[in-house]
Protein backbone atom coordinates (compact mmCIF):
# COMPACT_ATOMS: atom_id res chain seq x y z
CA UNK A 1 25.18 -14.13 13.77
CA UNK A 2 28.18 -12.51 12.45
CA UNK A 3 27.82 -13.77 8.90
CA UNK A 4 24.47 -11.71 8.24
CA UNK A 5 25.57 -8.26 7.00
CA UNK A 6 24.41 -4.90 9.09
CA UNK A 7 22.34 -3.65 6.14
CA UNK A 8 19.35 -6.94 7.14
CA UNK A 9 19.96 -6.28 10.72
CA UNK A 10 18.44 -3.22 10.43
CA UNK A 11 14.92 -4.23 8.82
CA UNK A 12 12.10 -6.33 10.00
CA UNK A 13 10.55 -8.71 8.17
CA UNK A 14 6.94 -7.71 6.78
CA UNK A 15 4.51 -7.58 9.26
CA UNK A 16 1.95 -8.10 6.94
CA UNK A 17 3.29 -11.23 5.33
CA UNK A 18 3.95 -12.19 9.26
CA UNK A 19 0.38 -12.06 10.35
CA UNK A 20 -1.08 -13.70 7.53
CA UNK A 21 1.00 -16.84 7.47
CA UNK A 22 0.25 -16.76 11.11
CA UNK A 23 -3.63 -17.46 10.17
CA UNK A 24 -2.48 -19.78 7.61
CA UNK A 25 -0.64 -21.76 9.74
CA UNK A 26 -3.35 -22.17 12.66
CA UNK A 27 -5.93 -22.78 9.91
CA UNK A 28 -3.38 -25.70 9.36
CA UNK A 29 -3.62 -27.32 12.55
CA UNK A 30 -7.81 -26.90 12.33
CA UNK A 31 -8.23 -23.74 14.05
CA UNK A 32 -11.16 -21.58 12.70
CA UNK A 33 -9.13 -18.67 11.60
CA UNK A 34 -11.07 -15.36 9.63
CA UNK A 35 -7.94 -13.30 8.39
CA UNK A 36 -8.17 -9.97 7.84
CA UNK A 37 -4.65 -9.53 7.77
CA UNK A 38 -3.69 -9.77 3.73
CA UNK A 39 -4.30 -6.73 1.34
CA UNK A 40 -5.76 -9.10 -1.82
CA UNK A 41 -8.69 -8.73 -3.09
CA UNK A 42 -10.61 -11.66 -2.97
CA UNK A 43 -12.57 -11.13 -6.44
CA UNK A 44 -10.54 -12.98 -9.38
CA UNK A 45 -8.61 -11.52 -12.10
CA UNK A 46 -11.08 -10.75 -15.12
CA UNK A 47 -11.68 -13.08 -18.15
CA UNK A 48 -10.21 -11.03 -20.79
CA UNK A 49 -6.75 -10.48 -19.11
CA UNK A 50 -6.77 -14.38 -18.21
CA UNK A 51 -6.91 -14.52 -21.69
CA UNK A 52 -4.17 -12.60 -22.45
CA UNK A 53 -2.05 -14.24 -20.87
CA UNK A 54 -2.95 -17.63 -22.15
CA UNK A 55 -2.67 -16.45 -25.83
CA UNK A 56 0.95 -14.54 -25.06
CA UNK A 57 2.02 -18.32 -24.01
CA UNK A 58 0.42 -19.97 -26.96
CA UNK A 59 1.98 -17.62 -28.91
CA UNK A 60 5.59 -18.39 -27.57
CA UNK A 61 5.68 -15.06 -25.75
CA UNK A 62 7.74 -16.34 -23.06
CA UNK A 63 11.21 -15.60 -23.30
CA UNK A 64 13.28 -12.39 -21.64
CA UNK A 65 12.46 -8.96 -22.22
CA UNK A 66 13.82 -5.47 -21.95
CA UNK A 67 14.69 -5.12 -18.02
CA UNK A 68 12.58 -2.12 -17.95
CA UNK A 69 9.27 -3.67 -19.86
CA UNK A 70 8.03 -4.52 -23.16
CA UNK A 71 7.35 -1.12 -25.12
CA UNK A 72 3.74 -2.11 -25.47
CA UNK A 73 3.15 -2.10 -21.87
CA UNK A 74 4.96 1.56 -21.96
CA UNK A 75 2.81 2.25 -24.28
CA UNK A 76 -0.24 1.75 -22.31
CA UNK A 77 0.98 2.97 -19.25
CA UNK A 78 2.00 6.36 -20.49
CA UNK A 79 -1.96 6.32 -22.12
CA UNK A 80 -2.99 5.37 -18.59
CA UNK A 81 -1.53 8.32 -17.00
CA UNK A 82 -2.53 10.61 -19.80
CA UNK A 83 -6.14 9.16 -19.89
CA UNK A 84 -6.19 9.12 -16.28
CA UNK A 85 -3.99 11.65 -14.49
CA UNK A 86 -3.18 14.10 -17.18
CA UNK A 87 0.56 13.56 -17.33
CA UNK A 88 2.28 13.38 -20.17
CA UNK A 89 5.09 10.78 -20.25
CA UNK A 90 7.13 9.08 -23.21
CA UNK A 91 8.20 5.27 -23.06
CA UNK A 92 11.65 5.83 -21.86
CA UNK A 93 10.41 7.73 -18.96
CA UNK A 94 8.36 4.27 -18.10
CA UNK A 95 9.27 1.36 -15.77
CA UNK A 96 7.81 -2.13 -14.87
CA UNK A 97 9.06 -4.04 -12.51
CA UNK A 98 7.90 -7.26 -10.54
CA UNK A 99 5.62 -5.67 -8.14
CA UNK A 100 5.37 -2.22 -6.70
CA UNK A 101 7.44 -2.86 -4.06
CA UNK A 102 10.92 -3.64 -6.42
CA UNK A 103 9.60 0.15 -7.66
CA UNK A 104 10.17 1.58 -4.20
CA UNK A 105 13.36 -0.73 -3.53
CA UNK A 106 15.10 0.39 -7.19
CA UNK A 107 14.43 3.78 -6.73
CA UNK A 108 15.72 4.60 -3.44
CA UNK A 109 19.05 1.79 -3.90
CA UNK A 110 19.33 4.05 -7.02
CA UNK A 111 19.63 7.16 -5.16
CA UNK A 112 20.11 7.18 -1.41
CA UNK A 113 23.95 7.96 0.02
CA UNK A 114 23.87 7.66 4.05
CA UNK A 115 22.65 10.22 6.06
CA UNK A 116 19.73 11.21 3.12
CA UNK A 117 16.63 11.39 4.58
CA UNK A 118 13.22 10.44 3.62
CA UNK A 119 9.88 11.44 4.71
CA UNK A 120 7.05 8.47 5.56
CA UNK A 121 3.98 9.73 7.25
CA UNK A 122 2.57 6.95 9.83
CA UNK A 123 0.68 5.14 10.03
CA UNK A 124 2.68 3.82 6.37
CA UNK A 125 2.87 0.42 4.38
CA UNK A 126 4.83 -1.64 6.49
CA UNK A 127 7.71 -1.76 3.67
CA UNK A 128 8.67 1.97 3.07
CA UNK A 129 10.94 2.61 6.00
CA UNK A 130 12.68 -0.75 6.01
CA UNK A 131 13.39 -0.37 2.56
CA UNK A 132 14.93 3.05 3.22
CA UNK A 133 16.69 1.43 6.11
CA UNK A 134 18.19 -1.52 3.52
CA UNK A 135 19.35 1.39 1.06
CA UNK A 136 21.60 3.06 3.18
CA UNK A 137 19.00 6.08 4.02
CA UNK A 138 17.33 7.27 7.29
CA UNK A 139 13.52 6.99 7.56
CA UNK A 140 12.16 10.35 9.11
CA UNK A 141 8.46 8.97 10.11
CA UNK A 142 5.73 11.87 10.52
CA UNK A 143 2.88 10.89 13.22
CA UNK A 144 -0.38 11.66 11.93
CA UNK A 145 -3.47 12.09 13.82
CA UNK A 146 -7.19 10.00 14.17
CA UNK A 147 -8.56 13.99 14.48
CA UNK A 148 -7.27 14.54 11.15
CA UNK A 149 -8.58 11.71 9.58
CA UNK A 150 -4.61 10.23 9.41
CA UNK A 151 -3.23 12.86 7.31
CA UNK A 152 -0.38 14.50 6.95
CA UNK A 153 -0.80 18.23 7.72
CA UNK A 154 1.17 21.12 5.38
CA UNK A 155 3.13 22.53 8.41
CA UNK A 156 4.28 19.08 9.83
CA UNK A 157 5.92 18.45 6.07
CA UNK A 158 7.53 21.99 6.75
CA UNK A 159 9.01 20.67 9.86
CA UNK A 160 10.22 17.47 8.96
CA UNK A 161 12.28 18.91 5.60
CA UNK A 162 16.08 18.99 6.35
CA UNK A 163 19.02 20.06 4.31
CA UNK A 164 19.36 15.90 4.17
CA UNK A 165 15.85 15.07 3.20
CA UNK A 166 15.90 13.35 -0.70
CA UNK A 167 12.44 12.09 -0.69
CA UNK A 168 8.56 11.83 0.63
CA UNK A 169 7.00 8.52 0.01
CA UNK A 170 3.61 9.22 -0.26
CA UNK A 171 0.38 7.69 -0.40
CA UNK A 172 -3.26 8.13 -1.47
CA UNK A 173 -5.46 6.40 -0.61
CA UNK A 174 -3.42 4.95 2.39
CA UNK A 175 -2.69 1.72 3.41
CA UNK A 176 -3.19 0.92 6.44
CA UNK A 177 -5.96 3.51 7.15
CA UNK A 178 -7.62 4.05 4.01
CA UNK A 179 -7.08 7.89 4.17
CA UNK A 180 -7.59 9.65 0.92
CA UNK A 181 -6.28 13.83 -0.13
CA UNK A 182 -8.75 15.91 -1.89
CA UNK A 183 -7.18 18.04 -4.36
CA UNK A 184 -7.16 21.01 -1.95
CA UNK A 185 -5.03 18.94 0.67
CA UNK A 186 -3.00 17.52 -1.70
CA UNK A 187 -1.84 21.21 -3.32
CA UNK A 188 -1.44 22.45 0.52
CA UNK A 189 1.32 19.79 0.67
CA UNK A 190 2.70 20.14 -2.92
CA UNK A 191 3.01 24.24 -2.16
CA UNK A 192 5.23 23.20 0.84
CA UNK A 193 7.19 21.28 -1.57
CA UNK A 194 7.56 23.73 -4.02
CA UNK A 195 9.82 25.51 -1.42
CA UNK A 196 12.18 22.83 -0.94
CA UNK A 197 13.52 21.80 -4.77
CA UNK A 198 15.98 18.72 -2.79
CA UNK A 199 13.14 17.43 -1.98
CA UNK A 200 11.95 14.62 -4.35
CA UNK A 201 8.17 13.21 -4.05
CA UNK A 202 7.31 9.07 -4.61
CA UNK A 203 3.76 8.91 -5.28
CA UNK A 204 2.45 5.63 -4.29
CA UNK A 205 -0.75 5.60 -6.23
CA UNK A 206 -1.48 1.78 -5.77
CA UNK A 207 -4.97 2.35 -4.46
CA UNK A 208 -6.39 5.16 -7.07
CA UNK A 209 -9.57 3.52 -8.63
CA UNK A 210 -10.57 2.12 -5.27
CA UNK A 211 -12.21 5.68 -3.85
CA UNK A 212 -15.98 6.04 -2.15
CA UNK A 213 -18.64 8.34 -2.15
CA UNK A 214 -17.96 10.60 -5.17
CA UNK A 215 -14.26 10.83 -3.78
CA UNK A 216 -12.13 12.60 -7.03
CA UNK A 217 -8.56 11.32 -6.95
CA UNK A 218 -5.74 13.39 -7.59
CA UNK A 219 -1.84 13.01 -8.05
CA UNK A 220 0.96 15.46 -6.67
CA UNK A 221 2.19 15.82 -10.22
CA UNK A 222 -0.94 16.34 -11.53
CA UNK A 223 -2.29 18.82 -8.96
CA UNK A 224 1.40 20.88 -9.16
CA UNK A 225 3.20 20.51 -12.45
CA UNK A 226 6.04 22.19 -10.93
CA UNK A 227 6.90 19.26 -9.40
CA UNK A 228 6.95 16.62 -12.67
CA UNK A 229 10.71 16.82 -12.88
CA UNK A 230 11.20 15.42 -9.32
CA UNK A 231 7.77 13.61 -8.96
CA UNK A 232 8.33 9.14 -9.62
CA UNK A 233 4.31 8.48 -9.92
CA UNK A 234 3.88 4.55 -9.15
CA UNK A 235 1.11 2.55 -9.70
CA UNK A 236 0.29 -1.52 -10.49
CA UNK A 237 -2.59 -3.97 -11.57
CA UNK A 238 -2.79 -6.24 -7.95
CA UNK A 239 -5.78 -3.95 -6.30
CA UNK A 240 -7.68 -2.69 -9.39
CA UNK A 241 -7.68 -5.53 -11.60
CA UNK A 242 -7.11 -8.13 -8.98
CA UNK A 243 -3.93 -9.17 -10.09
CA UNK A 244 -1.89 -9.48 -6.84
CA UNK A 245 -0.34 -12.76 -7.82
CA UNK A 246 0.57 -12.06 -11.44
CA UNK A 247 3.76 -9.14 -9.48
CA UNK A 248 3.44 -5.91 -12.29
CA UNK A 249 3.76 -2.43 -10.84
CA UNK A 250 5.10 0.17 -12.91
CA UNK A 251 5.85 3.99 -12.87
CA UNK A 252 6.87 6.93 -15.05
CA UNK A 253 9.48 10.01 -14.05
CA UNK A 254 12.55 11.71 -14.80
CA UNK A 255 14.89 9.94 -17.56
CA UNK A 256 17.78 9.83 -15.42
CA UNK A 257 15.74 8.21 -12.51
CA UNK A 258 14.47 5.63 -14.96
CA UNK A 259 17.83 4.82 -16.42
CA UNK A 260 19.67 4.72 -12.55
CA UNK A 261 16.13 2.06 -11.48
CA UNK A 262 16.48 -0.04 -14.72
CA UNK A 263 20.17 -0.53 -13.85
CA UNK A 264 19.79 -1.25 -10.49
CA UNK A 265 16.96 -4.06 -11.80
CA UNK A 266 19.35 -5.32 -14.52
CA UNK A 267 21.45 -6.73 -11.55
CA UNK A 268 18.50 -7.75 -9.01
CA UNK A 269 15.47 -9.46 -10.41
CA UNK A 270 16.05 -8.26 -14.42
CA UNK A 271 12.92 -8.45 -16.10
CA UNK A 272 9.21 -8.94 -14.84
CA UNK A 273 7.56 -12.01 -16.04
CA UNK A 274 6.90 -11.90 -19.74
CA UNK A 275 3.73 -13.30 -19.56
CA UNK A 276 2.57 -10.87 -16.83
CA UNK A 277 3.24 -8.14 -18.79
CA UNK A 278 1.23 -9.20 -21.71
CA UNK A 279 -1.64 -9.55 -19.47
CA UNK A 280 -0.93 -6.49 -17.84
CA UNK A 281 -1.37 -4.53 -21.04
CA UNK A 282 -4.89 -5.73 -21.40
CA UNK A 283 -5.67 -4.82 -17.87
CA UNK A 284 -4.57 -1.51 -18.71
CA UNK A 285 -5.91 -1.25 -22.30
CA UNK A 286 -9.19 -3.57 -22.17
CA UNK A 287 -12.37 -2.77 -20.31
CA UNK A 288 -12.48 -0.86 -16.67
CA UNK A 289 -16.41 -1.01 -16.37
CA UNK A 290 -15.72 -3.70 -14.02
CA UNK A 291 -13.37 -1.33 -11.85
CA UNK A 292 -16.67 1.09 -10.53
CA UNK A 293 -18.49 -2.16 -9.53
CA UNK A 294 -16.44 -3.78 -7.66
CA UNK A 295 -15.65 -0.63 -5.84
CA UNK A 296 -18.95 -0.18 -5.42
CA UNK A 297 -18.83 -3.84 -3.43
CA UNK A 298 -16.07 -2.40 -1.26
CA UNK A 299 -17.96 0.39 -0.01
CA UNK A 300 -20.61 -2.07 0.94
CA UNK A 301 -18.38 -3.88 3.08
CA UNK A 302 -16.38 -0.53 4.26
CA UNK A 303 -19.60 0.31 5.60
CA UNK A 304 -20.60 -2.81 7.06
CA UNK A 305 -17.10 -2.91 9.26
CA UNK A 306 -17.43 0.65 9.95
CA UNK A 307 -21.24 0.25 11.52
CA UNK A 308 -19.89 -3.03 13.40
CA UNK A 309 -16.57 -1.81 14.69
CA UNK A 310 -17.90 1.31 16.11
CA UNK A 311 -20.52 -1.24 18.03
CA UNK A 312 -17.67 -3.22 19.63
CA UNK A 313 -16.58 -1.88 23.43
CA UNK A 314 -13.35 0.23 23.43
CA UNK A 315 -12.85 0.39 19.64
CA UNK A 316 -13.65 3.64 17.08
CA UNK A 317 -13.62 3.09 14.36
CA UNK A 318 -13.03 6.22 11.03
CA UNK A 319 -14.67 6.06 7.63
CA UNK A 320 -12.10 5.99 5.36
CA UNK A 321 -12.11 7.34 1.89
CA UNK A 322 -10.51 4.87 -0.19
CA UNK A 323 -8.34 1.78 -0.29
CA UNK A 324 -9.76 -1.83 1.41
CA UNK A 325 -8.45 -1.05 4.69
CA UNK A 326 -9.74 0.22 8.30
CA UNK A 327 -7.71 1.54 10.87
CA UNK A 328 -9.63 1.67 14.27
CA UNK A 329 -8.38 2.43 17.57
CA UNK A 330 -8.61 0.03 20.30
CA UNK A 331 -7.31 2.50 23.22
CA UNK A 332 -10.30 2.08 25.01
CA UNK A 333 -9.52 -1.82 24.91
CA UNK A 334 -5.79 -1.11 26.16
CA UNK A 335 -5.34 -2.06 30.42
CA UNK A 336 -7.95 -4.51 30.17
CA UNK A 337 -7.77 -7.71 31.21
CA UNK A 338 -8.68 -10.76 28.69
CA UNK A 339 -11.04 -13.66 30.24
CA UNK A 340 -7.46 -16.14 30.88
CA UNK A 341 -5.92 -12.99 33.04
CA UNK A 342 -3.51 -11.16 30.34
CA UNK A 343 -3.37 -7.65 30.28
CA UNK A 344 -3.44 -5.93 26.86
CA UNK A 345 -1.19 -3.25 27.28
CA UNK A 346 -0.48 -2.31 23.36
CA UNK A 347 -2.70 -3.31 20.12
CA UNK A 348 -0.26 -5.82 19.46
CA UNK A 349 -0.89 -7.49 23.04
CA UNK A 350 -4.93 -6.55 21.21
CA UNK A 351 -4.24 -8.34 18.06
CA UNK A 352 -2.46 -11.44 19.50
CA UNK A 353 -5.36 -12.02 22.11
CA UNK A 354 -8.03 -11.37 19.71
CA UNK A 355 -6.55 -14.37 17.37
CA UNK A 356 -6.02 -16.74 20.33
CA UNK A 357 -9.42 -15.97 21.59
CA UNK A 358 -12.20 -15.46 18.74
CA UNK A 359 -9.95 -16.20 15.99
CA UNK A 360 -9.48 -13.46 13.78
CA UNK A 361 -6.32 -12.39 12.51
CA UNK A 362 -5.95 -8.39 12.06
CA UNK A 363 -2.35 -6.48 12.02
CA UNK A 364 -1.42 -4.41 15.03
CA UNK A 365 -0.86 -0.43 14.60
CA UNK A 366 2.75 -0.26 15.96
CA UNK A 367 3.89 -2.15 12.42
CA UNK A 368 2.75 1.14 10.47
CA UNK A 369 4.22 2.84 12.62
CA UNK A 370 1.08 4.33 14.78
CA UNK A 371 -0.13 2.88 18.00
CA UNK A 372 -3.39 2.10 19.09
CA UNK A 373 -4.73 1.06 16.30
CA UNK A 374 -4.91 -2.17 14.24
CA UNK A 375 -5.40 -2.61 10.30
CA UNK A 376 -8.23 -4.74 9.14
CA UNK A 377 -8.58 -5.40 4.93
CA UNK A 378 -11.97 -5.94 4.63
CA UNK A 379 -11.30 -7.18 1.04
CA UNK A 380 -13.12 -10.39 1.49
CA UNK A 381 -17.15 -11.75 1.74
CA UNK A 382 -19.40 -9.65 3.41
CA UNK A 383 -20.53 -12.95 5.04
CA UNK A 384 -17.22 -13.56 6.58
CA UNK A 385 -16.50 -9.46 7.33
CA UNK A 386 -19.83 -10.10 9.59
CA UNK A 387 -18.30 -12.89 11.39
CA UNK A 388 -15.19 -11.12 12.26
CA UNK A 389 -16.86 -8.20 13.43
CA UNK A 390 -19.10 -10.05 15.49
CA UNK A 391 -16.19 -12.38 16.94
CA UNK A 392 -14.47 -8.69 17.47
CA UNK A 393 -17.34 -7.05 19.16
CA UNK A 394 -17.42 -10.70 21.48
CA UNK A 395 -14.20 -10.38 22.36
CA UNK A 396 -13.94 -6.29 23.17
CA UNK A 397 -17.11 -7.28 25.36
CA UNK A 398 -15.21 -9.97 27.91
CA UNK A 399 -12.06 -7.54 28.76
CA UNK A 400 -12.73 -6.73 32.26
């Protein structure tokens, strides 16, 4: 269609979103449908920031605000990454927007000319390379490796960096696979960076409080200061504090970055809801002693899909270190034949069969960029988690 301009033709539409309407819309017609497709969690947003909310209504709070954020949520967001990250940031180096993803999507509109390329190691969220793709840059996608544990290694960053490379999106823990950087990795990379000063770093920290087994968290900018003035650290309230609905994500960075992302908001989506941002300052200023708990509940159920994935024919299955997410591989499934005589010749020919046959909805590898594997979020009951696995290991059983 003619009309439609080049710049959509080149994108996809989120595979993510994709799959789980998918479920949603065979649950519809009565089909019993387990999705494991959507990265919520299912726990509900706390008390206190429901609260929040409720008074910043009653209390007329509910008109437009600064594009950029109200300076109270600045203010606690610059405490949060001093508290949390040791970075020191001032308000006007702060940014809220509706959502991480509107982050991403101001900052490279904001400063991608054609031909700039950006870094994305795969498997990646499903949105950073079409994003790149809608802003005019080139996505330059690194392949990372089940052997080392899907991260990316310092001397395939050297590789990739070009005289044209502006950026590395990057992100810890992962989504899709859950992968996690000690502090040792994570200054292997940043040293690799400190040799390239074009090169400008987007820290996608979405995931940080949601780390296992005594896992420490660190931050590029944190772990290499030498890297602050070209570092955009970007984080949110939809994993931590369960607020996927309520669309805040913020950052802090350079000025002039700040200033180019707030313009390119004034003319997109202006400010992020009012109300929202009241809430999110409570999220960010109240209580976290619910954070460790309910990660503690996510390891449970890590485990549990681990233990029951790595039972199921053809499928292994890594222990990742953080996020909600598994990324197994189901090459041993791929050349099989399913029980009505289709042959599954790539983890999305996996994923579709799976749904048709047991019923459970997972996302297939090749839409983060890395194939054979498939993404399961395992941020739902541990009652349903063992149904899944159980339909999974059922169905990896009949190939033939």
């Amino acid at each position: 269609m003619g009309f439609i301009s080049d710049a959509l033709n080149r994108i996809q539409p989120s595979a993510t979103i994709a799959a789980t309407q998918k479920a949603r819309d065979l649950k519809a017609l009565g089909r019993d449908v387990i999705s494991l497709a959507a990265g919520e969690p299912d726990f509900d947003t706390p008390d206190n920031i429901k609260e929040a909310a409720i008074k910043a209504i009653r209390e007329g709070k509910t008109k437009y605000t600064a594009v950029d954020g109200i300076p109270e949520l600045k203010a606690a967001i610059c405490a949060k990454f001093k508290r949390e990250n040791g970075l020191d940031y001032q308000p006007n180096q702060a940014f809220v927007a509706p959502g991480g993803k509107p982050i991403i999507y101001n900052a490279m509109i904001a400063t991608l000319n054609p031909g700039d390329e950006v870094i994305i190691p795969a498997p990646y969220w499903v949105s950073y390379p079409d994003i790149v793709l809608l802003a005019g840059g080139t996505p330059v996608t690194v392949d990372t490796t089940l052997k080392n544990g899907f991260k990316l290694q310092p001397e395939e960053l050297e590789k990739a960096i070009t005289k044209k490379t502006k950026w590395l999106i990057f992100n810890s823990p992962s989504n899709p696979s859950g992968a996690a950087y000690t502090h040792d990795e994570l200054k292997k990379l940043t040293d690799v960076l400190m040799k390239h000063p074009q090169v400008w770093i987007l820290s996608d920290d979405m995931y940080e409080h949601l780390t296992y087994d005594g896992f420490k968290f660190a931050t590029p900018a944190e772990v290499e200061p030498g890297l602050y003035e070209r570092t955009l650290t970007m984080n949110g309230v939809s994993k931590a504090y369960a607020m996927t609905g309520w669309r805040i994500g913020y950052c802090a960075g350079p000025e002039p970055l700040i200033k180019a992302m707030t313009k390119v908001q004034s003319q997109s989506t202006s400010n992020p809801t009012s109300i929202s941002q009241w809430a999110a300052v409570e999220a960010l200023n109240g209580p976290q002693d619910f954070i460790p708990t309910r990660a503690a509940s996510f390891k449970e159920r890590r485990d549990l899909v681990v233990s029951m994935l790595n039972q199921a024919k053809g499928i292994k299955c890594p222990t990742p270190e953080g996020a909600f997410y598994v990324y197994p591989s189901c090459e041993g499934c791929i050349g099989k034949e399913t029980t009505v005589g289709k042959v599954i010749e790539s983890d999305e020919d996996f994923a579709l069969a799976l749904l048709e046959a047991e019923g459970v909805s997972v996302v297939h590898g090749a839409a983060f960029g890395l194939s054979p594997f498939f993404r399961i979020s395992y941020a739902t009951s541990t009652e349903e988690l063992t149904d899944a696995c159980e339909r999974i290991q059922r169905f990896c059983a009949s190939l033939r």
